[in-house]
C-alpha atoms as a PDB file:
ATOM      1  CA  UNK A   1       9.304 -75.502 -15.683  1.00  0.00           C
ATOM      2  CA  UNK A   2       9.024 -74.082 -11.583  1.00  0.00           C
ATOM      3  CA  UNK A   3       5.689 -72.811 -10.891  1.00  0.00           C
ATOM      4  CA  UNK A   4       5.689 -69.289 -10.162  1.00  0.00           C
ATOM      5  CA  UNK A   5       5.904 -68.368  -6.847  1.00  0.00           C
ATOM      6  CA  UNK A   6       2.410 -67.745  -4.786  1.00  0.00           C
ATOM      7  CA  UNK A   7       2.133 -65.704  -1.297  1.00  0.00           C
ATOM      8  CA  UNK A   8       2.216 -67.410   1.783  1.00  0.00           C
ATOM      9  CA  UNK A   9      -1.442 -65.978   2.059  1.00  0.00           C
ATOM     10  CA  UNK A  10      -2.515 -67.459  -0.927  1.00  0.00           C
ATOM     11  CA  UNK A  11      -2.460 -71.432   0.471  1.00  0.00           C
ATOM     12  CA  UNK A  12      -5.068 -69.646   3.748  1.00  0.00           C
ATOM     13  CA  UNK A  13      -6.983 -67.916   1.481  1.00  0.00           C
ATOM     14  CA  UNK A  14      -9.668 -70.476   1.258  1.00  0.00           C
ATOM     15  CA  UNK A  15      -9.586 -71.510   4.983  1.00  0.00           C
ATOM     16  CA  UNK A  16     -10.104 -67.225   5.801  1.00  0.00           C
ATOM     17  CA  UNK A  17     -12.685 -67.044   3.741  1.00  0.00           C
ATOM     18  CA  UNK A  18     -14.603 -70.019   5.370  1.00  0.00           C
ATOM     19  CA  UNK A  19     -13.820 -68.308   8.656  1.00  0.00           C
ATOM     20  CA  UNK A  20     -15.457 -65.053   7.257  1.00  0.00           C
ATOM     21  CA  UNK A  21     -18.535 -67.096   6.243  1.00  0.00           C
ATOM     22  CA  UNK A  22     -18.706 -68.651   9.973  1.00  0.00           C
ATOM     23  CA  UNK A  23     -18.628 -65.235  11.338  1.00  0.00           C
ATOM     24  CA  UNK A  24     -21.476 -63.709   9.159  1.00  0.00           C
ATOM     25  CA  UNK A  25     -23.266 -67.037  10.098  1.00  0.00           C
ATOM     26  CA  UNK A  26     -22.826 -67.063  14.198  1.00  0.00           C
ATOM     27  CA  UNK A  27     -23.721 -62.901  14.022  1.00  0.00           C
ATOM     28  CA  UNK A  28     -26.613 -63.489  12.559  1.00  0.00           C
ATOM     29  CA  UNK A  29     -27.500 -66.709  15.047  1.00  0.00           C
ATOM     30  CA  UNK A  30     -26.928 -63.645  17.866  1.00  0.00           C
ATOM     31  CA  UNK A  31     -28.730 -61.083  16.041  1.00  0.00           C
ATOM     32  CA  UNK A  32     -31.799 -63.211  15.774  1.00  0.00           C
ATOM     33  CA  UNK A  33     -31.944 -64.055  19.451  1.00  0.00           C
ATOM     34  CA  UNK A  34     -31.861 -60.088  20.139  1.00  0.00           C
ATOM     35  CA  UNK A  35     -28.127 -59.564  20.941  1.00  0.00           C
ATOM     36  CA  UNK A  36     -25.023 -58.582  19.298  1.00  0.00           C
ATOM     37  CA  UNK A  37     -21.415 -58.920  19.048  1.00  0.00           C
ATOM     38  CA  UNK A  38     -18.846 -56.106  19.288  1.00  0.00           C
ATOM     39  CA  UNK A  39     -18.158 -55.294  15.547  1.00  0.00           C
ATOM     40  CA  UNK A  40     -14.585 -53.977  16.562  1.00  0.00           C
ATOM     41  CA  UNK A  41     -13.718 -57.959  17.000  1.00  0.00           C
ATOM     42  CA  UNK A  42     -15.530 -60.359  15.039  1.00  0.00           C
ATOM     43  CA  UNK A  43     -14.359 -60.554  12.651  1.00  0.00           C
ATOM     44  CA  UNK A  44     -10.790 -60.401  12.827  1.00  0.00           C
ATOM     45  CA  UNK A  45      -7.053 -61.111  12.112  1.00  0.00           C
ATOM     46  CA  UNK A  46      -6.764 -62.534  15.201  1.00  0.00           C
ATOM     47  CA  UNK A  47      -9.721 -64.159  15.814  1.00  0.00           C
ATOM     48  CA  UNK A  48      -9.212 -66.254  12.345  1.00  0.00           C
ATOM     49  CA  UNK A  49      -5.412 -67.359  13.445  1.00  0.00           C
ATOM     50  CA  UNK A  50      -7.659 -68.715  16.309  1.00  0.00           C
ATOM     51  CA  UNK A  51      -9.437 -70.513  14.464  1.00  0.00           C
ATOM     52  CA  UNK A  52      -7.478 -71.974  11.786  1.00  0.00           C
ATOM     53  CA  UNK A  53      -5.087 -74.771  12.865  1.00  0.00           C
ATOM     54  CA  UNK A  54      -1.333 -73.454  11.967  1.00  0.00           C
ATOM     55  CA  UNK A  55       0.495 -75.213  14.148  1.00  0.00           C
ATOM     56  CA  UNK A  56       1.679 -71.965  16.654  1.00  0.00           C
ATOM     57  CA  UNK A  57       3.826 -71.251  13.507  1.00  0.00           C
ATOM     58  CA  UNK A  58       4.170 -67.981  13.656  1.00  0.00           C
ATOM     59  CA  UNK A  59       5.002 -67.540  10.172  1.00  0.00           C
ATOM     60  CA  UNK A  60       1.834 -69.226   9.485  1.00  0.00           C
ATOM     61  CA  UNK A  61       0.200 -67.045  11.642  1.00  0.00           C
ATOM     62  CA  UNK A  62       1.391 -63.824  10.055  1.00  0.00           C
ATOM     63  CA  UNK A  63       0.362 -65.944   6.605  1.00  0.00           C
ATOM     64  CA  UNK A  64      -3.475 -66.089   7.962  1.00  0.00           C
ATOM     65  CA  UNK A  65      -2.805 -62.661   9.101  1.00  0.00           C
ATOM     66  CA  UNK A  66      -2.212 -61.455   5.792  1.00  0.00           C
ATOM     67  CA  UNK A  67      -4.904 -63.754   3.757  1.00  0.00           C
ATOM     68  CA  UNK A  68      -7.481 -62.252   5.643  1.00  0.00           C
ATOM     69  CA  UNK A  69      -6.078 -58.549   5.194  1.00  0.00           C
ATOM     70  CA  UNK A  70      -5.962 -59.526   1.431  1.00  0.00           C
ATOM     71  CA  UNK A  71     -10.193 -60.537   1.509  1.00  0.00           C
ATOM     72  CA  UNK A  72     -11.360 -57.267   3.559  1.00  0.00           C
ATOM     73  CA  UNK A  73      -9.570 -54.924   2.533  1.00  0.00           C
ATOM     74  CA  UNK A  74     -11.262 -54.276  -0.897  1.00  0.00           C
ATOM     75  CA  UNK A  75     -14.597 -53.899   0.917  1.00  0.00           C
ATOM     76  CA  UNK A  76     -15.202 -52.340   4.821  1.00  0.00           C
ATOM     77  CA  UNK A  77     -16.044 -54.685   7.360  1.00  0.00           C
ATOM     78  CA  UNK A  78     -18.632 -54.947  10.020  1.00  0.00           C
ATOM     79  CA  UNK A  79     -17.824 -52.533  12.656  1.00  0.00           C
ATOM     80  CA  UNK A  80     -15.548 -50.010   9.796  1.00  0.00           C
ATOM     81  CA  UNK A  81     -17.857 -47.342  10.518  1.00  0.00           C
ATOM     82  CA  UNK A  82     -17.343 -47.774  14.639  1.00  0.00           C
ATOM     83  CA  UNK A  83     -13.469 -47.690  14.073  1.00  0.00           C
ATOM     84  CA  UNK A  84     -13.157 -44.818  11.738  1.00  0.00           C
ATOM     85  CA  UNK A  85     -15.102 -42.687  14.414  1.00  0.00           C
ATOM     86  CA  UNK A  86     -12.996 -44.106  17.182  1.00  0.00           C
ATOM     87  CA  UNK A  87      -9.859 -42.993  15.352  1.00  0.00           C
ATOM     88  CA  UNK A  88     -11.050 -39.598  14.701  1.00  0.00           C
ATOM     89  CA  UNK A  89     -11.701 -39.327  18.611  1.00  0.00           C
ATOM     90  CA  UNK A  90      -7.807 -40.018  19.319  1.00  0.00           C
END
């Protein structure tokens, strides 16, 4: 019997979620020597294509893309609060 068919975004899933856990982990390295990063990037679609090895596949890419849409978007991110008010200036 085939095994069912899983989302490309599935097989990143793990490797966006360590990327996540980096990111909470270098902010609060920053934070603790009294500086910041900009909210509105880190982190980020973009930033975890970066950083997980894909091969410039864009396919892949769009994969990673989508994994780590899939893992924030139940719960706002860092910097949610910043881009909400930014939209409602536009």
């Amino acid at each position: 019997m085939a095994e069912p068919a899983r989302p490309a975004a599935a097989g990143y899933a793990g490797q966006v979620r360590e990327y996540l856990a980096y990111c909470a982990d270098a902010r609060g390295q920053v934070e603790a020597r009294g500086s910041g990063v900009d909210a509105r990037y880190h982190p980020s679609a973009d930033g975890a294509v970066k950083m997980i090895p894909h091969g410039s596949d864009r396919v892949r890419a769009e994969a990673i893309r989508q994994a780590f849409a899939e893992l924030t978007s139940a719960v706002p991110g860092p910097g949610a609060e910043a881009q909400a008010e930014l939209e409602a200036s536009l």
